[in-house]
Protein backbone atom coordinates (compact mmCIF):
# COMPACT_ATOMS: atom_id res chain seq x y z
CA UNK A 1 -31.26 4.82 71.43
CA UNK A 2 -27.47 4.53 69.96
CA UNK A 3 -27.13 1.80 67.32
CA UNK A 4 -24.32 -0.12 67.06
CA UNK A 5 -24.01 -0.97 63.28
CA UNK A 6 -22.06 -3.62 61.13
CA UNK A 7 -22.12 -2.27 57.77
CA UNK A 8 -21.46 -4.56 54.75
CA UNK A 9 -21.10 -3.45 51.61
CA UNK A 10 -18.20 -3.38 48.44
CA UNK A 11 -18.73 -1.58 45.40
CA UNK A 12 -19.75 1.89 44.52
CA UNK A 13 -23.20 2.17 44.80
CA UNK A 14 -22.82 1.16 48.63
CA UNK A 15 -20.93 4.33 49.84
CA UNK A 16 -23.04 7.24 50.16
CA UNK A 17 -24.78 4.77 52.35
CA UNK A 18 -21.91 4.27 54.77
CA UNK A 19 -21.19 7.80 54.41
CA UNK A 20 -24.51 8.98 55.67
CA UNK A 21 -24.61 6.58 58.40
CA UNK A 22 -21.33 8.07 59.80
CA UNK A 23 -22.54 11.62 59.19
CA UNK A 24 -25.63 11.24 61.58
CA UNK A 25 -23.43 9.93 64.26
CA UNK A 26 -24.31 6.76 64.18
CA UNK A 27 -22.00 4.33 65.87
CA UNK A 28 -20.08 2.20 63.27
CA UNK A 29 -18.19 -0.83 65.14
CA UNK A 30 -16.57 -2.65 61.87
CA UNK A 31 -17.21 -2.95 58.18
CA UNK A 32 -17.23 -6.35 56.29
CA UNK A 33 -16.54 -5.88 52.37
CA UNK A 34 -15.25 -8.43 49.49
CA UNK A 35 -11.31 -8.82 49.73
CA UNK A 36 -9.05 -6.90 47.66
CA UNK A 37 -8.32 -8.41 44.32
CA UNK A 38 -6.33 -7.70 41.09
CA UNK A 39 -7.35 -4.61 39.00
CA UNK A 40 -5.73 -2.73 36.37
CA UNK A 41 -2.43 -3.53 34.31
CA UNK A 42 -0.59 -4.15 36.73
CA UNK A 43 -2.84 -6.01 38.48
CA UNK A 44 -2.08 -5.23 41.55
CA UNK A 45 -4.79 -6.01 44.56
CA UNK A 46 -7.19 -3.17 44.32
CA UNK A 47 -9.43 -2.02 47.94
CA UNK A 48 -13.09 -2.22 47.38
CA UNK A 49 -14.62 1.66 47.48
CA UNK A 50 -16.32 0.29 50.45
CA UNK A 51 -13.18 -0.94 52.06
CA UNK A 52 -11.41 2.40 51.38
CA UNK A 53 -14.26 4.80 52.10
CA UNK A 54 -14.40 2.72 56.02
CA UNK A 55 -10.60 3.20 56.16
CA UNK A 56 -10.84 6.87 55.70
CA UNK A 57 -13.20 7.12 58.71
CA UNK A 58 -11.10 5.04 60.59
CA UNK A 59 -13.30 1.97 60.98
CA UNK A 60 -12.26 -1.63 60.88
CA UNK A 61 -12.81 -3.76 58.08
CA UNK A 62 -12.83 -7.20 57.63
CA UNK A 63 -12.57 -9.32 54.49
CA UNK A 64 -13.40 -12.80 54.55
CA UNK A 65 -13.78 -14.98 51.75
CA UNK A 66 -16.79 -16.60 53.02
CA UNK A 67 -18.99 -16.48 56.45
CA UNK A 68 -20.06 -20.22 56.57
CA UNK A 69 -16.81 -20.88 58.98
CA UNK A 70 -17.51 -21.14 62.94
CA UNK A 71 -14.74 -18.91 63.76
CA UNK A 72 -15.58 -16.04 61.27
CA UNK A 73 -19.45 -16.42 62.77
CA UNK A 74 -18.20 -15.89 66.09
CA UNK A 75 -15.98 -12.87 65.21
CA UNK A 76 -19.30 -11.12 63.52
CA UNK A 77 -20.85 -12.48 66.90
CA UNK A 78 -18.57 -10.71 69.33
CA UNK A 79 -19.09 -7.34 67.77
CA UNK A 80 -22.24 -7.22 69.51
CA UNK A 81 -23.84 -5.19 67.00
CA UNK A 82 -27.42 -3.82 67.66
CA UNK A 83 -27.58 -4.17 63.47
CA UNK A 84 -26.47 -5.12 60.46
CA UNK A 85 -26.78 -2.83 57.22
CA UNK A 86 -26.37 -4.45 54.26
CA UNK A 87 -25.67 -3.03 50.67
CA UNK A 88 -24.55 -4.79 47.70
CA UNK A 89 -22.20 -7.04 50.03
CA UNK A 90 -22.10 -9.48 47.58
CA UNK A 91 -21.57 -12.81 50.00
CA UNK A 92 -24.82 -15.50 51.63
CA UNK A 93 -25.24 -14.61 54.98
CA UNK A 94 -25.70 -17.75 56.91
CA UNK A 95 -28.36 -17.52 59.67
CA UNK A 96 -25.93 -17.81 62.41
CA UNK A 97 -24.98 -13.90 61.39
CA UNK A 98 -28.41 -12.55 60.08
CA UNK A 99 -29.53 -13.36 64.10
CA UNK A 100 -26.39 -12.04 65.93
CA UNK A 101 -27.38 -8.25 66.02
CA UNK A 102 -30.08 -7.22 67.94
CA UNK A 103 -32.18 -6.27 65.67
CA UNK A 104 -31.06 -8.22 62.55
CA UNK A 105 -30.19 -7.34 59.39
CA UNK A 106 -31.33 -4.33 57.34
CA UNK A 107 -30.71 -4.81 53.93
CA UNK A 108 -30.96 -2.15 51.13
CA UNK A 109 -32.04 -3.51 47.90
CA UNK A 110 -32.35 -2.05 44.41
CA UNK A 111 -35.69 -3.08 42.74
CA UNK A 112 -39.79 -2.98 43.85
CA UNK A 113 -39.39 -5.94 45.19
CA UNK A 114 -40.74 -9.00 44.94
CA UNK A 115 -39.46 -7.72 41.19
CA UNK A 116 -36.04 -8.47 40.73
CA UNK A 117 -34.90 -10.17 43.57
CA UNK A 118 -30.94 -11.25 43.62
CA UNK A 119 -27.66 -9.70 41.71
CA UNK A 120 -28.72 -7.75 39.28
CA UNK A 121 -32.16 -5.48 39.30
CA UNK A 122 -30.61 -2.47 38.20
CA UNK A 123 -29.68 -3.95 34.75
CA UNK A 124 -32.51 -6.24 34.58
CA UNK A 125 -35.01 -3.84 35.27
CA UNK A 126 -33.89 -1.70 32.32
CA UNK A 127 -33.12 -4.43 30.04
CA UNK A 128 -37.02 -5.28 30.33
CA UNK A 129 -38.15 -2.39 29.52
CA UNK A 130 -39.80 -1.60 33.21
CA UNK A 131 -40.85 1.75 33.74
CA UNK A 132 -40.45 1.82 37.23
CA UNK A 133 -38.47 0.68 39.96
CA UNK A 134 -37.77 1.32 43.55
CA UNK A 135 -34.60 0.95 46.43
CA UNK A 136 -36.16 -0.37 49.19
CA UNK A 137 -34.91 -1.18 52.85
CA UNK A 138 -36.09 -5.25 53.91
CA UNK A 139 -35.47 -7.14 56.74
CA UNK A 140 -33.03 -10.23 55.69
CA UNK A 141 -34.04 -13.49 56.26
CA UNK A 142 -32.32 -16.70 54.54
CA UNK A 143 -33.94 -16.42 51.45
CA UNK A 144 -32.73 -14.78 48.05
CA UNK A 145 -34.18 -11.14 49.14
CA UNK A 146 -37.48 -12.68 50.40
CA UNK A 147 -37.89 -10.65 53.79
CA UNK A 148 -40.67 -8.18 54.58
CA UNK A 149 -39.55 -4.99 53.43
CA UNK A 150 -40.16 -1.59 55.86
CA UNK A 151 -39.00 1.29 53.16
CA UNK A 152 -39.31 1.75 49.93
CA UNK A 153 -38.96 4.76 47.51
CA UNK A 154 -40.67 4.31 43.85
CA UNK A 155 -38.25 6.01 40.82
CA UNK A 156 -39.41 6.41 37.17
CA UNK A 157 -37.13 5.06 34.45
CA UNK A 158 -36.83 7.57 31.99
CA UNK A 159 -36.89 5.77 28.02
CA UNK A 160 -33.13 6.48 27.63
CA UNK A 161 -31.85 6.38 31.11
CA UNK A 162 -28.58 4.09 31.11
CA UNK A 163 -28.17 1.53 33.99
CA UNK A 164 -25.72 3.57 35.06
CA UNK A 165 -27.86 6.58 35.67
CA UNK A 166 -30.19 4.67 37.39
CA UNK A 167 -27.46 3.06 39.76
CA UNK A 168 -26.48 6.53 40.98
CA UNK A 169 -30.01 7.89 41.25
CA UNK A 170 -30.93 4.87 43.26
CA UNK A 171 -27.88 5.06 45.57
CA UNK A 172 -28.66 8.61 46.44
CA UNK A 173 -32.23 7.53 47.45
CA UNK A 174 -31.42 4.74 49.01
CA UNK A 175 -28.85 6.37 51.46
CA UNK A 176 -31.66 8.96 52.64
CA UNK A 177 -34.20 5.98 52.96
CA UNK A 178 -31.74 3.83 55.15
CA UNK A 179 -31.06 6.73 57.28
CA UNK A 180 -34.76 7.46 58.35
CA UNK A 181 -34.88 3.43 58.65
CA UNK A 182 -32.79 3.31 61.51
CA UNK A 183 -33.95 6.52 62.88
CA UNK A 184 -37.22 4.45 62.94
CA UNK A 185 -35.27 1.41 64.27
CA UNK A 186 -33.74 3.78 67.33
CA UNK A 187 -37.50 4.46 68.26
CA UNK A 188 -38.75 1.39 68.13
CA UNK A 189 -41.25 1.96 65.30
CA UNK A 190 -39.83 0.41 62.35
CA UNK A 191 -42.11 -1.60 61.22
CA UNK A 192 -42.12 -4.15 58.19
CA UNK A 193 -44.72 -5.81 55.21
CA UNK A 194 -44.17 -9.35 54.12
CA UNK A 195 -43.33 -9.49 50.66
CA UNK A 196 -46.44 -10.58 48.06
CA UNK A 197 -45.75 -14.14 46.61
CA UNK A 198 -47.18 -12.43 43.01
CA UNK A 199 -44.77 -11.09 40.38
CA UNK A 200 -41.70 -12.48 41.31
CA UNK A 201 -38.50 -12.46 39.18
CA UNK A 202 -34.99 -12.93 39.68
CA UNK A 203 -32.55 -10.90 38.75
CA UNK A 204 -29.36 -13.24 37.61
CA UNK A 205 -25.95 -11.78 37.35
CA UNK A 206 -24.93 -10.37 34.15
CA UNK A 207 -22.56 -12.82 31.71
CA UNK A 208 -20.42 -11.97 28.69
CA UNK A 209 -22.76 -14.58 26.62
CA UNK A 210 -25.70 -11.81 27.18
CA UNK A 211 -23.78 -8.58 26.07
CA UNK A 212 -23.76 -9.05 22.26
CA UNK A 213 -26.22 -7.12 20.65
CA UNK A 214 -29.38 -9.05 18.19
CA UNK A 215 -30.16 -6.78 15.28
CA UNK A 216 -32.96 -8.75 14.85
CA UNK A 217 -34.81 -8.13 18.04
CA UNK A 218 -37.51 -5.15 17.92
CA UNK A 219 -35.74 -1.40 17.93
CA UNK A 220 -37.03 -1.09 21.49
CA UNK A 221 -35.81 -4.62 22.72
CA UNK A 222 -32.20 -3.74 21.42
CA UNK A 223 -32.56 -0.23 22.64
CA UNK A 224 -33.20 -1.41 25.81
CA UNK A 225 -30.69 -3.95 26.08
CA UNK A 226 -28.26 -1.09 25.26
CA UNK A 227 -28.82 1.10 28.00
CA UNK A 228 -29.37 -1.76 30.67
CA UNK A 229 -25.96 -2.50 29.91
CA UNK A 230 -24.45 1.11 29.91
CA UNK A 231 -21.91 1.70 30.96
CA UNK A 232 -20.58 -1.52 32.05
CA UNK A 233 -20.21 -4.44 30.84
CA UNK A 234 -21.25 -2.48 27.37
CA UNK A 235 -23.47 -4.39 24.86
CA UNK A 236 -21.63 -4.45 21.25
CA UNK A 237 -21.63 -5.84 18.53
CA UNK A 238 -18.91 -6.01 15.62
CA UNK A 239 -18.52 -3.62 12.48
CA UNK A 240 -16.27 -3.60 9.52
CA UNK A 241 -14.11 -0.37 9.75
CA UNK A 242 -11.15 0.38 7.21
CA UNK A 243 -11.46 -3.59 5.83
CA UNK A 244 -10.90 -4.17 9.72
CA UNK A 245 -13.24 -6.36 11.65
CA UNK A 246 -13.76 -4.20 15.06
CA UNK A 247 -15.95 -5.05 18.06
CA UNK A 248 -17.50 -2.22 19.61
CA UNK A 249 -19.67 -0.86 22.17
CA UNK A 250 -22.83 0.81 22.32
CA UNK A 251 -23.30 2.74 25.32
CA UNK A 252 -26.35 4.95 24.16
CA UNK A 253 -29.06 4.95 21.48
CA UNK A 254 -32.70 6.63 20.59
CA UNK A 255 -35.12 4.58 18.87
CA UNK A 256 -36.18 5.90 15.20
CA UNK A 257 -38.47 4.73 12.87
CA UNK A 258 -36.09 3.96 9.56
CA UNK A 259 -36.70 0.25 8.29
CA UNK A 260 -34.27 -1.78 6.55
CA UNK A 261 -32.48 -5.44 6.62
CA UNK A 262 -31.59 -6.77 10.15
CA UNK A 263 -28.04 -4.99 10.89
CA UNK A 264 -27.83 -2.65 7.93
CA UNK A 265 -26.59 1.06 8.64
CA UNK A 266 -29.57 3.33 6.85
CA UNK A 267 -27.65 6.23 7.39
CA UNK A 268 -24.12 7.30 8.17
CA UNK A 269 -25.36 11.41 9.41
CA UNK A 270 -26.61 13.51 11.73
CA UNK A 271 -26.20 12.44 15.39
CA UNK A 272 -24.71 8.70 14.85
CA UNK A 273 -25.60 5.70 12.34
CA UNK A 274 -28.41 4.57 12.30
CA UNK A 275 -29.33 0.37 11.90
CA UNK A 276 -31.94 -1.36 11.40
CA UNK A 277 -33.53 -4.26 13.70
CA UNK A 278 -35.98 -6.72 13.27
CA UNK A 279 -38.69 -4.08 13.78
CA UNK A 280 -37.76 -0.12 13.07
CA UNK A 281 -34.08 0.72 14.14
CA UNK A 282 -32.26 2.90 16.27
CA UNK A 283 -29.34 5.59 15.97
CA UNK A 284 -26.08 4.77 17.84
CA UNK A 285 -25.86 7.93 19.68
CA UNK A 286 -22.71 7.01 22.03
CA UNK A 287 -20.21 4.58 21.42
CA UNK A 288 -16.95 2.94 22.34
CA UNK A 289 -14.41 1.47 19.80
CA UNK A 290 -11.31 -1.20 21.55
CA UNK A 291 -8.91 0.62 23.25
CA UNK A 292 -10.05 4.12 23.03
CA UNK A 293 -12.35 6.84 25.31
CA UNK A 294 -16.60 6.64 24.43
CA UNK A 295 -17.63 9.62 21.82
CA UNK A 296 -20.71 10.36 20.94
CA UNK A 297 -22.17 9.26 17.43
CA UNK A 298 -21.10 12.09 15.52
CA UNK A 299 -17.84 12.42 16.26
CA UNK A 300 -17.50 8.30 16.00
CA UNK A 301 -18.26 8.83 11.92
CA UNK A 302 -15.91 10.99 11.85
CA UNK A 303 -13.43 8.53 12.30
CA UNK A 304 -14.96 5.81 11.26
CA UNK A 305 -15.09 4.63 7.50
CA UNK A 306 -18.69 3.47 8.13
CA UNK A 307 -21.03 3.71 4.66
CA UNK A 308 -24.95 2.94 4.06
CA UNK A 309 -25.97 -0.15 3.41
CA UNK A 310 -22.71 -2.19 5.80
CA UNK A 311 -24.16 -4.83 7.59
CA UNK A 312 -23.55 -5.10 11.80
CA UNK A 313 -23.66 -8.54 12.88
């Protein structure tokens, strides 16, 4: 059986997806992805990597702002798509367009679900210290990522894997696993498990208010909350550099077992500074001052007039 597929997706982790569907020959009729919107200095309006990736294979795309109106329902309608794949799209899917394909919608999700359910599970499941997660293909229905789900693929978290690591990991995974899903869907033997109603979580969307980083949290709590958040949006917190007040990022750090006042740089060698937290500390291993490139820990004391016994707040 030939599928005719709808693909939705916009940022980065959704392309290797698309690109794997189009490299098995499957039959791609349009592609739906946020609009384009200002970026950079200039700010001009900047493509989604979705939106470009589709361009480059010479498939429509289509932008809407929303899919609640009539009209827009009926244009997703009149693609006659056998199914939708959806990855990281970003907009509610009213039920008027999760029943117009065939065969529904097919959405790949990043977390072992019913963990982590919604915008965030990458970053969330780091920032809680999981040591597991999972991308996993489910069927959409109109709740927040409550269908039965028909694929899934368990990953470790390594202690000092980044968010970001784990983002590109998963979206490796999770092309292969969407692949042999609709290979299952063209025979007819796809089949799916409703979701347990134990362990649930939600994954809310990151915010600025979240990013600073609480010295007086445990070393693995703020070690944890540094890597969830690496590379972007950064967690930071500010230091005093030259008689300067600077905020910076953290994008990497290794838990030791110094002790000391909440905030206070123990030491100012080796492979970064190392602070204390509210229990043991960790060593700033990578990090990223205002308006200049990440360096690792080292090289940041190089240039930094950072001494023992500063406090970060």
């Amino acid at each position: 059986m030939t599928l005719r597929i709808v693909f939705m997706g916009t940022p980065e982790f959704s392309v290797p997806t698309l690109m794997e569907i189009v490299g098995h020959g499957y039959e791609v009729v349009a592609c739906y992805s946020q609009p384009p919107r200002p970026a950079g200095r200039g700010m001009d309006l900047k493509k989604t990597p979705v939106h470009g990736a589709a361009e480059s294979f010479g498939i429509p795309v289509f932008t809407p702002v929303s899919l609640k109106d009539p009209e827009e329902q009926q244009k997703f309608a009149d693609l006659e798509a056998d199914v939708a794949v959806v990855v990281a799209y970003g907009l509610l899917l009213p039920k008027a367009v999760l029943e117009a394909p065939t065969d529904g919608c097919l959405n790949l999700h990043a977390s072992l679900l019913p963990r982590w359910r919604g915008a965030a599970p990458i970053n969330r499941a780091i920032m809680a210290g999981d040591a597991e997660t999972a991308v996993q293909v489910m069927k959409m229905e109109e709740g927040l990522d409550t269908g039965p789900v028909c694929m899934s693929e368990t990953l470790s978290i390594g202690e000092n894997m980044t968010a970001g690591e784990l983002h590109d990991q998963l979206s490796g995974l999770g092309s292969d696993l969407m692949i042999r899903a609709l290979a299952g869907l063209s025979r007819g033997s796809l089949n799916a498990t409703p979701q347990t109603d134990d362990g649930v979580t939600y994954a809310r969307k990151l915010t600025k208010a979240e990013t600073r980083i609480d010295w007086s949290q445990s070393a693995k709590a703020v070690h944890d909350h540094i890597r969830g958040l690496s590379p972007f949006p950064g967690a930071w917190c500010e230091m005093t550099l030259g008689g300067k007040t600077e905020r910076v990022k953290v994008l990497r750090s290794q838990l030791t077992t110094e002790a000391g006042s909440v905030g206070e740089v123990l030491t100012v060698d080796g492979n970064g500074p190392v602070v204390a937290c509210g229990d043991g500390s960790v060593q700033l291993v990578q990090v990223q001052r205002a308006g200049k490139k990440p360096v690792g820990g080292q090289d940041f004391l190089r240039g930094a007039k950072l001494s023992s016994g500063d406090i970060l707040i």
